[in-house]
PDB file of N, CA and C in Angstrom:
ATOM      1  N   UNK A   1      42.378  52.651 -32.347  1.00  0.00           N
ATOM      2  CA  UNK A   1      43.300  52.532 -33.432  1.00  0.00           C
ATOM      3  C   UNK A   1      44.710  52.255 -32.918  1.00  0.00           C
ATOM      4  N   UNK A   2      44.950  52.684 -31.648  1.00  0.00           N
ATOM      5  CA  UNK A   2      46.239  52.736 -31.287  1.00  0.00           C
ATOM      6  C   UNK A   2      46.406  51.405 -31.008  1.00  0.00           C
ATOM      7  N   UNK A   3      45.741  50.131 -30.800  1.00  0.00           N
ATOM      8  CA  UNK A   3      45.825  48.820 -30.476  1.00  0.00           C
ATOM      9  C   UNK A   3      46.210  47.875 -31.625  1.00  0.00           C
ATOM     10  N   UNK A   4      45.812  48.226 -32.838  1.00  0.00           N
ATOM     11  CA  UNK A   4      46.081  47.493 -33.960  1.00  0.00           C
ATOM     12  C   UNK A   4      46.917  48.037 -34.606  1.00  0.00           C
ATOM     13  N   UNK A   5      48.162  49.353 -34.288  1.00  0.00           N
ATOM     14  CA  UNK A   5      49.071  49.331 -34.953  1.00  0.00           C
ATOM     15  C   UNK A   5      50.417  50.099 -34.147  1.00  0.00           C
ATOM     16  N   UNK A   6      51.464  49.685 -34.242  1.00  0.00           N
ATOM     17  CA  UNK A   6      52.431  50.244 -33.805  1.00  0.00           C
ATOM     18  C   UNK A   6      52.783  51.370 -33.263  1.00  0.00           C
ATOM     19  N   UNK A   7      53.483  51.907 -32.370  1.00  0.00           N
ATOM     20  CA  UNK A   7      53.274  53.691 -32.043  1.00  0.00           C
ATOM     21  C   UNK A   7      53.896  54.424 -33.571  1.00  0.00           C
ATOM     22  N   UNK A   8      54.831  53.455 -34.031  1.00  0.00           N
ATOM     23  CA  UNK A   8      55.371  54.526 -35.459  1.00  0.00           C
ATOM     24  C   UNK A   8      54.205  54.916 -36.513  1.00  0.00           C
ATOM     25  N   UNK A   9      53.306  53.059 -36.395  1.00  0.00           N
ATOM     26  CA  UNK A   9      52.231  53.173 -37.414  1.00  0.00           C
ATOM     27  C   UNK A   9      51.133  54.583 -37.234  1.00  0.00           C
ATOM     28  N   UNK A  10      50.962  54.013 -35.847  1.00  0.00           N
ATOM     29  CA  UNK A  10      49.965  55.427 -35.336  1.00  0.00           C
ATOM     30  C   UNK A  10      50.287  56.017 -35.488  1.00  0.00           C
ATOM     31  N   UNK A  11      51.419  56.945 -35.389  1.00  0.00           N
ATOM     32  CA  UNK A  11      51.949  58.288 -35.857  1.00  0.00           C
ATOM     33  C   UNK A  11      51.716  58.744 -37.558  1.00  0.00           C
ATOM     34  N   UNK A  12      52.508  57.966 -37.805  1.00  0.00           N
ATOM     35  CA  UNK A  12      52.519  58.426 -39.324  1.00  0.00           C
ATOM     36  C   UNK A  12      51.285  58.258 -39.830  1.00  0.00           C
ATOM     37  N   UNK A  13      49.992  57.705 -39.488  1.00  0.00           N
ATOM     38  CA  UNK A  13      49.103  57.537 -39.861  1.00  0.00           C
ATOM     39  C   UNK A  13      48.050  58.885 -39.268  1.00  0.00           C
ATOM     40  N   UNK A  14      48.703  59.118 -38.167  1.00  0.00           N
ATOM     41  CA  UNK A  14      47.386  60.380 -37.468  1.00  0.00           C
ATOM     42  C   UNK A  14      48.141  61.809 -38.207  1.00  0.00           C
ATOM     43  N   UNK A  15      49.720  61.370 -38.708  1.00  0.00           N
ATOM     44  CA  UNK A  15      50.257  62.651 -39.333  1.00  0.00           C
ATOM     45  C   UNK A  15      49.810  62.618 -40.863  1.00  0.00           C
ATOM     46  N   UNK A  16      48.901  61.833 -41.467  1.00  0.00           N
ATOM     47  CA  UNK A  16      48.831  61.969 -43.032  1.00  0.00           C
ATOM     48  C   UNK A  16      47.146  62.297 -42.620  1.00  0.00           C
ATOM     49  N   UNK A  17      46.625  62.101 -41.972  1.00  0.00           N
ATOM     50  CA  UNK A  17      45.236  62.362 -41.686  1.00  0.00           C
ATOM     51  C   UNK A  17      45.267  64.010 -41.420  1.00  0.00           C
ATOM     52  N   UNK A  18      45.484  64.248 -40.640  1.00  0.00           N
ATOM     53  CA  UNK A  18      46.096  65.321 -40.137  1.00  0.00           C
ATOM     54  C   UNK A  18      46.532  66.471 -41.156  1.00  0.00           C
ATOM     55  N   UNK A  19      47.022  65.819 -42.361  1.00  0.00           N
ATOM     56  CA  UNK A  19      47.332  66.919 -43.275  1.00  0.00           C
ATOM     57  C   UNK A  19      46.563  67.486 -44.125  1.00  0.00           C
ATOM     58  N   UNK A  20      45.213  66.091 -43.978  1.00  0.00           N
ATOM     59  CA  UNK A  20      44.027  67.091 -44.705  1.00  0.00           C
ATOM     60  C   UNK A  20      43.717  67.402 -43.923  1.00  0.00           C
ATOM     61  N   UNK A  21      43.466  67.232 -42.863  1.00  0.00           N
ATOM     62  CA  UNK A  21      42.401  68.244 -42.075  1.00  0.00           C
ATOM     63  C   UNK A  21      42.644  69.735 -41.934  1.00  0.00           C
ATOM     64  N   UNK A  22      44.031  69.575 -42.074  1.00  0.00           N
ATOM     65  CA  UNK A  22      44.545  71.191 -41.919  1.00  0.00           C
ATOM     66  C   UNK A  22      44.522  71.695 -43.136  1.00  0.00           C
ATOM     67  N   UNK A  23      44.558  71.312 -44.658  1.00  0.00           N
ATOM     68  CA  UNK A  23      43.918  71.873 -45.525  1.00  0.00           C
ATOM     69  C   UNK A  23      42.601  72.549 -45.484  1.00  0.00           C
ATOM     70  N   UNK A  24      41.449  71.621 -45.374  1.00  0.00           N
ATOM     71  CA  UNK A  24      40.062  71.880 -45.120  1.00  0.00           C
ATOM     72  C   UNK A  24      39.785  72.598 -44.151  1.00  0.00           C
ATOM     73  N   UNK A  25      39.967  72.139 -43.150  1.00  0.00           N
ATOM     74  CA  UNK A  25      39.247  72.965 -41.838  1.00  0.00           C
ATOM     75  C   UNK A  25      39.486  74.511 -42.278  1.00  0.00           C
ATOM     76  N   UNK A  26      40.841  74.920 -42.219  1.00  0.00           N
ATOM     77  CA  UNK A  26      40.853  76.689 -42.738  1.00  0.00           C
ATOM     78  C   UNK A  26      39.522  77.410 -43.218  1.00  0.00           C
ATOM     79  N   UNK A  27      39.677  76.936 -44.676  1.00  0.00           N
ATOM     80  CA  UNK A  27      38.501  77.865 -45.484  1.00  0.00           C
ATOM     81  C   UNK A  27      36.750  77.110 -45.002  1.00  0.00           C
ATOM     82  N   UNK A  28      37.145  76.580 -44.235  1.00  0.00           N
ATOM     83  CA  UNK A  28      35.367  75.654 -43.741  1.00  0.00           C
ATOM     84  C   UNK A  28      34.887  76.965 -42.430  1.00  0.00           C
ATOM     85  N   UNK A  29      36.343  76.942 -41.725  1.00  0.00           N
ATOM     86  CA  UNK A  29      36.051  78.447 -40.879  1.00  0.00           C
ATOM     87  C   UNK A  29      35.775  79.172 -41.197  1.00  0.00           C
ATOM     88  N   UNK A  30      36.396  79.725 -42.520  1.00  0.00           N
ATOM     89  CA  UNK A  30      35.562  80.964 -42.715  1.00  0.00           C
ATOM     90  C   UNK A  30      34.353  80.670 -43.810  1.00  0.00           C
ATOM     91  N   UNK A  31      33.836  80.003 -44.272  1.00  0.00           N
ATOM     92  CA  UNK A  31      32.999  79.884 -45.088  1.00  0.00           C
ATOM     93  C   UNK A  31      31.886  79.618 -44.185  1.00  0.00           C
ATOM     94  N   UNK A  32      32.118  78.847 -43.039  1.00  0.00           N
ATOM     95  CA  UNK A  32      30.985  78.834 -41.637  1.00  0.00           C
ATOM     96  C   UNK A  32      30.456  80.440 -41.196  1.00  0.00           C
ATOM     97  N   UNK A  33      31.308  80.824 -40.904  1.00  0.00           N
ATOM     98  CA  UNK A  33      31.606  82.789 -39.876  1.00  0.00           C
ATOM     99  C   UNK A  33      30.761  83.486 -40.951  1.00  0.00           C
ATOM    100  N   UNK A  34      31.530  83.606 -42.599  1.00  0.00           N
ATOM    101  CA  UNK A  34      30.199  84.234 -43.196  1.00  0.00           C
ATOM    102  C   UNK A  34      29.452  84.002 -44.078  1.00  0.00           C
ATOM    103  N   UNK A  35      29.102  82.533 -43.751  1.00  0.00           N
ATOM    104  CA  UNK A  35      28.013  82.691 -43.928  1.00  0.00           C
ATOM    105  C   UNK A  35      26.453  82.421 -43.154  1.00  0.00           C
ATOM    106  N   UNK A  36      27.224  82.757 -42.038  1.00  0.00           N
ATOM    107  CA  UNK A  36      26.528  82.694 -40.642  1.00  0.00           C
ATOM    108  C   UNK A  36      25.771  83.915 -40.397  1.00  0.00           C
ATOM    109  N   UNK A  37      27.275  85.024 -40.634  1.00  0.00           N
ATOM    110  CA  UNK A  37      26.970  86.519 -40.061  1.00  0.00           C
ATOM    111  C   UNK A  37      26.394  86.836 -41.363  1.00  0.00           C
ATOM    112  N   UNK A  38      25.925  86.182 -43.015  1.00  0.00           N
ATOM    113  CA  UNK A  38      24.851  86.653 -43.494  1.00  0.00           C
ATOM    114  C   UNK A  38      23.741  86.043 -43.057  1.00  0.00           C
ATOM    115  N   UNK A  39      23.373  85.155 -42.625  1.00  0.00           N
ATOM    116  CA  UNK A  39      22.072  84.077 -42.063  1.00  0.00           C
ATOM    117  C   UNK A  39      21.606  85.105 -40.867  1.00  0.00           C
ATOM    118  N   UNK A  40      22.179  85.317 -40.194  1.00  0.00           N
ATOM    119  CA  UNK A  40      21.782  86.315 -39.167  1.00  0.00           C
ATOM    120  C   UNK A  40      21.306  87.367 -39.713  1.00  0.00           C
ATOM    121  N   UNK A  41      22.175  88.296 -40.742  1.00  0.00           N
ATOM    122  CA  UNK A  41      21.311  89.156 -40.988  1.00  0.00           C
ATOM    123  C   UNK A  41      19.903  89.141 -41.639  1.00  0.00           C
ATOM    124  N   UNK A  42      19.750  88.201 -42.856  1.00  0.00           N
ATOM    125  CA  UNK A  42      18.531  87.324 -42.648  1.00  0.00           C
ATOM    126  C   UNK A  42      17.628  86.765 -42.075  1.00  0.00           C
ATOM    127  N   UNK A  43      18.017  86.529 -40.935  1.00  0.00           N
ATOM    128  CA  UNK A  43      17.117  85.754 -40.258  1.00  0.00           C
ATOM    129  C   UNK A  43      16.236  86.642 -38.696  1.00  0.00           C
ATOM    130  N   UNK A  44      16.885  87.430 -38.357  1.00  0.00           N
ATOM    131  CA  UNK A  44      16.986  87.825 -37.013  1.00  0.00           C
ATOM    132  C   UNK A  44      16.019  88.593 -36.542  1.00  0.00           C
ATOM    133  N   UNK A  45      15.510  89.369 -37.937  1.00  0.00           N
ATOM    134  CA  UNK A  45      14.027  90.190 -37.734  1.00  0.00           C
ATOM    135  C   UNK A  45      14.449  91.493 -36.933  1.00  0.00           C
ATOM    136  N   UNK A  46      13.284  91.914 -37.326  1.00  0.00           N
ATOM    137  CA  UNK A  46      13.337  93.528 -36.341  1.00  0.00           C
ATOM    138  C   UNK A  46      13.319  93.126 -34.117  1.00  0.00           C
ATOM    139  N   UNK A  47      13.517  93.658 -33.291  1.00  0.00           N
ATOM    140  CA  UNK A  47      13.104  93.725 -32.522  1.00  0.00           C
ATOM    141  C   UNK A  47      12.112  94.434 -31.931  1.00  0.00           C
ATOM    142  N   UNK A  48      11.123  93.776 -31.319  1.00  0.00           N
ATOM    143  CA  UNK A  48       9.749  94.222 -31.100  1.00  0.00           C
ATOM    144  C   UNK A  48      10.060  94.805 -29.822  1.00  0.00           C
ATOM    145  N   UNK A  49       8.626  95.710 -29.558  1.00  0.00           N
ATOM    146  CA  UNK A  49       8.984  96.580 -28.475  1.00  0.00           C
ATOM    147  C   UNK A  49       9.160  95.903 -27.020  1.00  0.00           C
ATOM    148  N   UNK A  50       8.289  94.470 -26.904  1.00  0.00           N
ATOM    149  CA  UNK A  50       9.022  93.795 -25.534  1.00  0.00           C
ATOM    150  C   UNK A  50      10.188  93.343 -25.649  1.00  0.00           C
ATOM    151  N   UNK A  51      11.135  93.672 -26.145  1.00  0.00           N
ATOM    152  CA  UNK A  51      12.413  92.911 -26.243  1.00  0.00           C
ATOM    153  C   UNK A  51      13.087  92.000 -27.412  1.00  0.00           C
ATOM    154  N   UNK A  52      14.031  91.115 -26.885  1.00  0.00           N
ATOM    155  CA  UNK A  52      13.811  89.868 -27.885  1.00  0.00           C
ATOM    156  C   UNK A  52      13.040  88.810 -27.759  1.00  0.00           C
ATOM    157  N   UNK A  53      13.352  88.094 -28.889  1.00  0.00           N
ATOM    158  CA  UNK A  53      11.844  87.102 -29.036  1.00  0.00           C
ATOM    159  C   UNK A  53      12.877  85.719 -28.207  1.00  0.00           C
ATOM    160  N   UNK A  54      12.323  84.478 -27.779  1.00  0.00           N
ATOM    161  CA  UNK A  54      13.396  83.543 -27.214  1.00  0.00           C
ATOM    162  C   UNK A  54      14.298  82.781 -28.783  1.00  0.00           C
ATOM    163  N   UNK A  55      13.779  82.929 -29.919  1.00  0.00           N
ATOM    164  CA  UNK A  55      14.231  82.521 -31.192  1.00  0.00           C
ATOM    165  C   UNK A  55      15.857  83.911 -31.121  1.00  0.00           C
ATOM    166  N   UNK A  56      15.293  84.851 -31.097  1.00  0.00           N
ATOM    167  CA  UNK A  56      16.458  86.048 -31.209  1.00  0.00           C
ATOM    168  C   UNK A  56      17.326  85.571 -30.172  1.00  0.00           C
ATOM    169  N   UNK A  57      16.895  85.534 -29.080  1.00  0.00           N
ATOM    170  CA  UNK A  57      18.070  85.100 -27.565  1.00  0.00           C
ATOM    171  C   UNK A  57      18.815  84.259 -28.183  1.00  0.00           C
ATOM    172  N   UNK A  58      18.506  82.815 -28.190  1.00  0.00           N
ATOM    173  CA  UNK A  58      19.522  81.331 -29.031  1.00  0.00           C
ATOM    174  C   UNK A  58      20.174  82.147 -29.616  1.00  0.00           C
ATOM    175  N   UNK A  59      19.699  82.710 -30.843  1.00  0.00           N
ATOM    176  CA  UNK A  59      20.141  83.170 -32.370  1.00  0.00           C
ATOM    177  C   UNK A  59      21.327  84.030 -32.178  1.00  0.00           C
ATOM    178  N   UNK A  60      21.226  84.781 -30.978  1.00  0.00           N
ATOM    179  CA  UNK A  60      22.473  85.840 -30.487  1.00  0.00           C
ATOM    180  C   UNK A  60      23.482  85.018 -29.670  1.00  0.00           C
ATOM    181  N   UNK A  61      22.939  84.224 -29.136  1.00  0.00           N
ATOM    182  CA  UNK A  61      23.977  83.621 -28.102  1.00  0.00           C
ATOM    183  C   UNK A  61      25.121  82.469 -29.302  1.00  0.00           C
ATOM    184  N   UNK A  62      23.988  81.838 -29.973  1.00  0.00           N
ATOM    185  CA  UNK A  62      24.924  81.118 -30.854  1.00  0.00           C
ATOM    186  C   UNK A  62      25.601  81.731 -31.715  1.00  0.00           C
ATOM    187  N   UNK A  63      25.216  82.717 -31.989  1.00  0.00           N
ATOM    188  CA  UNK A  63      26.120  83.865 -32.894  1.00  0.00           C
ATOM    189  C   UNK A  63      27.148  84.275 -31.933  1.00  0.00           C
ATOM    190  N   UNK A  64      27.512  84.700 -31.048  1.00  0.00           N
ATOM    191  CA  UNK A  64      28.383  84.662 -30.293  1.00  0.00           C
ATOM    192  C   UNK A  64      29.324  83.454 -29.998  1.00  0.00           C
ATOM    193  N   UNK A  65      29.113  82.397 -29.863  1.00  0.00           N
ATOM    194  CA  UNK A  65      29.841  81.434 -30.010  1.00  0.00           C
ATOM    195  C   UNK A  65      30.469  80.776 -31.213  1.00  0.00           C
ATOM    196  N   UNK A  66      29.525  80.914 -32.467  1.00  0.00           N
ATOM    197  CA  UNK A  66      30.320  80.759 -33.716  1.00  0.00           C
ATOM    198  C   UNK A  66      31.015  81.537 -33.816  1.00  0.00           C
ATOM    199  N   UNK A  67      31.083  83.030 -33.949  1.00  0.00           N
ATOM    200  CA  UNK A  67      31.869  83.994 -34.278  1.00  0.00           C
ATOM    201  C   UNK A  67      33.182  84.126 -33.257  1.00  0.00           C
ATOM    202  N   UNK A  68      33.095  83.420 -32.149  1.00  0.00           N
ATOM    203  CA  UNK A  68      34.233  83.267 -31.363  1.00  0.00           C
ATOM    204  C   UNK A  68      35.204  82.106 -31.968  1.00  0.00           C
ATOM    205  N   UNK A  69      34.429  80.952 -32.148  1.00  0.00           N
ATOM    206  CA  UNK A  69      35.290  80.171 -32.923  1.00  0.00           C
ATOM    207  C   UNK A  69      36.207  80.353 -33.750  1.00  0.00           C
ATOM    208  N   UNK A  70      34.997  81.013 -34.771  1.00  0.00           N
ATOM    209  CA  UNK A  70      35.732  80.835 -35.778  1.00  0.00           C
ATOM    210  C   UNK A  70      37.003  82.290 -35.865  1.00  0.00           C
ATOM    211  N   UNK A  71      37.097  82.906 -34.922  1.00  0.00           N
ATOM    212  CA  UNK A  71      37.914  84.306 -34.823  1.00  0.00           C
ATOM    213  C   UNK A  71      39.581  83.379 -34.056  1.00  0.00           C
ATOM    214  N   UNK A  72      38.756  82.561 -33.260  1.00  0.00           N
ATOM    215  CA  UNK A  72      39.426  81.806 -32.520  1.00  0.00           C
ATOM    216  C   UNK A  72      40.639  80.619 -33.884  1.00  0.00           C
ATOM    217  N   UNK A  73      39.827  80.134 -34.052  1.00  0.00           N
ATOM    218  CA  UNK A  73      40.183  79.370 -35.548  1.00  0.00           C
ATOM    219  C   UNK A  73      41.121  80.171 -36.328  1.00  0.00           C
ATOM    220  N   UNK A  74      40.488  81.096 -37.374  1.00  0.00           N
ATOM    221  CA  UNK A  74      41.477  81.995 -37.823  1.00  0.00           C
ATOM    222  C   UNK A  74      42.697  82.478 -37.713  1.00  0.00           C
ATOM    223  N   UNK A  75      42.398  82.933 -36.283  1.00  0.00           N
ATOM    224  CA  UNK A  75      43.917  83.797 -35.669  1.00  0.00           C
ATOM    225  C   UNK A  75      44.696  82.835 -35.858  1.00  0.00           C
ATOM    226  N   UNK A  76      44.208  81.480 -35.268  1.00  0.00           N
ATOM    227  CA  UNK A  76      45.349  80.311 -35.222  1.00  0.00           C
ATOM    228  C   UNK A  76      45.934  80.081 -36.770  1.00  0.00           C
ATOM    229  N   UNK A  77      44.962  79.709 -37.584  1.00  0.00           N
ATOM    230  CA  UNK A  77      45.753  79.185 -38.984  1.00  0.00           C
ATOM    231  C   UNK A  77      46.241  80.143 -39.729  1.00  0.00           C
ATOM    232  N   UNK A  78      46.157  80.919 -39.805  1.00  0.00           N
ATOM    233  CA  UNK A  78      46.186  82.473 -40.960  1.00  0.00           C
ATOM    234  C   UNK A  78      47.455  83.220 -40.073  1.00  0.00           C
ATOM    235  N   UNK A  79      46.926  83.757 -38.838  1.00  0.00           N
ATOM    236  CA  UNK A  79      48.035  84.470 -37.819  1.00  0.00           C
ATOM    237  C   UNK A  79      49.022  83.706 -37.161  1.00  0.00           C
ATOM    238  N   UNK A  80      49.042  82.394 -36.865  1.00  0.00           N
ATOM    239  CA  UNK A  80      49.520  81.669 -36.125  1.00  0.00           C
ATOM    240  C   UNK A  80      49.498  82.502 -34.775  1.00  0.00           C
ATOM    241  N   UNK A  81      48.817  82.958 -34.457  1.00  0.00           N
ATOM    242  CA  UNK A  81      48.350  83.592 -33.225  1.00  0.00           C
ATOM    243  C   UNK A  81      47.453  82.680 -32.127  1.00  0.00           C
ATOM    244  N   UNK A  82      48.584  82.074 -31.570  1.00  0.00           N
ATOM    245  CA  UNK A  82      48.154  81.157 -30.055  1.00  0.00           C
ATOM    246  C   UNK A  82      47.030  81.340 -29.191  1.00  0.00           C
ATOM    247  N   UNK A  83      45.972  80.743 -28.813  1.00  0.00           N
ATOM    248  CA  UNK A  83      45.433  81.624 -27.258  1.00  0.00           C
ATOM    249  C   UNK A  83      46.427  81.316 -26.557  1.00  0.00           C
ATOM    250  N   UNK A  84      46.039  82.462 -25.758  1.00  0.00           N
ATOM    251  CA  UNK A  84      46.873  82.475 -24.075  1.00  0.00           C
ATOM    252  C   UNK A  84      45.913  81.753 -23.166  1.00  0.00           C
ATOM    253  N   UNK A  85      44.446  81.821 -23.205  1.00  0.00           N
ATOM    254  CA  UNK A  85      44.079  81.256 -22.098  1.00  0.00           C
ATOM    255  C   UNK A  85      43.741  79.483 -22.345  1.00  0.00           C
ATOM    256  N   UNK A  86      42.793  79.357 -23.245  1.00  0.00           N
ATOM    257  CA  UNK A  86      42.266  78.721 -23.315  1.00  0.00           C
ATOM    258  C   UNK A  86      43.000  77.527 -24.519  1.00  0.00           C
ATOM    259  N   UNK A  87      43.949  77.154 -24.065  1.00  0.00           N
ATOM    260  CA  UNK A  87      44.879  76.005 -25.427  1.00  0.00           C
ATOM    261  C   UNK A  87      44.453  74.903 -25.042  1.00  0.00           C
ATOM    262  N   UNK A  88      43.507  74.525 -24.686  1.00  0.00           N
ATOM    263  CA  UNK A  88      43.095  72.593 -25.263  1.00  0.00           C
ATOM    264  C   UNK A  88      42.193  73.004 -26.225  1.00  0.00           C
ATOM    265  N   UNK A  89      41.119  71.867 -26.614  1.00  0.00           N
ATOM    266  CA  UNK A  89      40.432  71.897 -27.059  1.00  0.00           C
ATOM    267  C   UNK A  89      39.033  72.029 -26.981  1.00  0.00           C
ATOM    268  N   UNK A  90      38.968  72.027 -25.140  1.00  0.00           N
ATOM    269  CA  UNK A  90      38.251  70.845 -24.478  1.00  0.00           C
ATOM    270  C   UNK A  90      36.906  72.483 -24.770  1.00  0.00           C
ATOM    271  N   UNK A  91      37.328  73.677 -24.810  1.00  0.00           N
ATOM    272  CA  UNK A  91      36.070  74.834 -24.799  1.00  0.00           C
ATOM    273  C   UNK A  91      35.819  74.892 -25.817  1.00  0.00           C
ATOM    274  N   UNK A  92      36.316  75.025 -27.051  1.00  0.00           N
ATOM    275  CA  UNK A  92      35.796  74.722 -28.208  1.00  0.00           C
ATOM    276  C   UNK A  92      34.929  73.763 -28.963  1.00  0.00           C
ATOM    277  N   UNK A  93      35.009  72.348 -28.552  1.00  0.00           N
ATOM    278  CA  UNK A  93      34.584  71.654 -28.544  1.00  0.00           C
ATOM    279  C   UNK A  93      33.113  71.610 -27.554  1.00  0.00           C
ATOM    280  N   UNK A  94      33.172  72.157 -26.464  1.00  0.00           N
ATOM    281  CA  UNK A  94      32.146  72.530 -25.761  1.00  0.00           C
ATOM    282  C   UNK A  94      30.991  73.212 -26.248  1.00  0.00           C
ATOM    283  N   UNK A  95      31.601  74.579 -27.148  1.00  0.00           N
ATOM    284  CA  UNK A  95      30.441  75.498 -28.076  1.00  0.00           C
ATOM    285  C   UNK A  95      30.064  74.997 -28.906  1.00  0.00           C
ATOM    286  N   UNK A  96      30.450  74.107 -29.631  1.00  0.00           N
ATOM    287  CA  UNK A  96      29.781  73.154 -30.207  1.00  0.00           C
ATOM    288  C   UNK A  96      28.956  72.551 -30.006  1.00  0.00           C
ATOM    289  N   UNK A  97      28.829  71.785 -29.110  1.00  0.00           N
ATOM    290  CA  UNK A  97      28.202  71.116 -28.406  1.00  0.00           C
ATOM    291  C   UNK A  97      26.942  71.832 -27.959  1.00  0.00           C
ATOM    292  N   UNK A  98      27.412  72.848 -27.299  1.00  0.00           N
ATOM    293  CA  UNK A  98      26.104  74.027 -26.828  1.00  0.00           C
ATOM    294  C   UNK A  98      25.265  74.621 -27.738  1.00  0.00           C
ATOM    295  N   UNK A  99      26.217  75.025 -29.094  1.00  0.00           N
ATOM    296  CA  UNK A  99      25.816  75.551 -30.465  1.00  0.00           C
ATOM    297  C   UNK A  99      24.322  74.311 -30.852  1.00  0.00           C
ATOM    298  N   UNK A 100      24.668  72.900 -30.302  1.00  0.00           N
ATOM    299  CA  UNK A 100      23.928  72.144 -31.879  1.00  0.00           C
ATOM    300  C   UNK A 100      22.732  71.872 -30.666  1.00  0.00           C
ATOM    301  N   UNK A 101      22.654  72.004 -29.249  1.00  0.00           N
ATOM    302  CA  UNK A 101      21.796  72.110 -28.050  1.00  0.00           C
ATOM    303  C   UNK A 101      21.103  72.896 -28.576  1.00  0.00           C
ATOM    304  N   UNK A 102      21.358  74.083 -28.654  1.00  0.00           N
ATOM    305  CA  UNK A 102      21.028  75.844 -28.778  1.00  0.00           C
ATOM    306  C   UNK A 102      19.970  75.286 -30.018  1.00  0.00           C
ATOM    307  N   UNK A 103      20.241  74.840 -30.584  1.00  0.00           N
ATOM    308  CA  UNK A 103      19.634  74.741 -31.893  1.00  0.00           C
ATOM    309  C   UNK A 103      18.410  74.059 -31.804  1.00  0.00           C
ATOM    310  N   UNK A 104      18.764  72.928 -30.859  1.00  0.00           N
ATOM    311  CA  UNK A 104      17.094  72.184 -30.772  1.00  0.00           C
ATOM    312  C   UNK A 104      16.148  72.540 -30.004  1.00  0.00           C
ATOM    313  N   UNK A 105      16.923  73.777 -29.254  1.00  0.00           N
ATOM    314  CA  UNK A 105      15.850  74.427 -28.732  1.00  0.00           C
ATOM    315  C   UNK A 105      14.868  75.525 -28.933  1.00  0.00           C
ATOM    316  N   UNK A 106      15.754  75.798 -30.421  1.00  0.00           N
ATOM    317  CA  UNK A 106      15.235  77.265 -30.459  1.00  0.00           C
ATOM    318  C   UNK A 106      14.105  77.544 -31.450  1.00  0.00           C
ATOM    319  N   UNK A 107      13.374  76.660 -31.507  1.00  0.00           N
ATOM    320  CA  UNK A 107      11.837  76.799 -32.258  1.00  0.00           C
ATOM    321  C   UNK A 107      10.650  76.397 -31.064  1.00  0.00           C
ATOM    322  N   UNK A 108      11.234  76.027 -29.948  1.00  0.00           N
ATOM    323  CA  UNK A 108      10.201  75.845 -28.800  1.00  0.00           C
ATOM    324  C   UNK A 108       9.278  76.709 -28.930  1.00  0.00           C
ATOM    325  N   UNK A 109       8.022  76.723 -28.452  1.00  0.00           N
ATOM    326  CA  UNK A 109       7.832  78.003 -28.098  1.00  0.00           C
ATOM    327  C   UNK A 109       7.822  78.195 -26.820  1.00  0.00           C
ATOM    328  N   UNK A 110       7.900  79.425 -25.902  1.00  0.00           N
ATOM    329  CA  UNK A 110       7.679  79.410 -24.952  1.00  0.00           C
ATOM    330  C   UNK A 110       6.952  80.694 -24.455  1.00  0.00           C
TER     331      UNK A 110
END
């Protein structure tokens, strides 16, 4: 995009885009978080006496990573509360990534 229009164009154009996204994204965070942490409670079953099942493992690990997000997310729009460690994007974007992995794996059986 940056080739077919001016640096002013690009700007003002990634700044009006930009202003929905920061509408939406907010309440998409939390409407993701719970209704995640009800899906889990739904979904997750008792634990049997060998342990967890490899469906429960994913199911916890990706629950851990959504619920980081989106805590992560939150603080930022609601608190304006910065991370300290981690300010790109580049790990967030990562759990994602791992999140939608996590996912195709987790009806395997094994």
């Amino acid at each position: 995009m940056k080739r077919s229009y001016s640096e002013e164009e690009h700007a003002a154009i990634r700044e009006s885009f930009m202003k929905y996204v920061r509408k939406v994204v907010p309440p998409s965070l939390i409407v993701a978080v719970l209704t995640g942490l009800y899906l889990i409670s739904q979904v997750y079953g008792p634990i049997g006496p060998d342990g967890l099942t490899w469906f429960q493992s994913l199911l916890s690990l990706k629950a851990f990573l959504g619920i980081w997000l989106g805590l992560r997310g939150g603080l930022q729009v609601y608190f304006k509360i910065q991370p300290f460690v981690f300010k790109s994007h580049v790990l967030p974007f990562a759990f994602v990534i791992t999140i939608i992995f996590l996912s195709q794996f987790m009806y395997l059986p094994v």
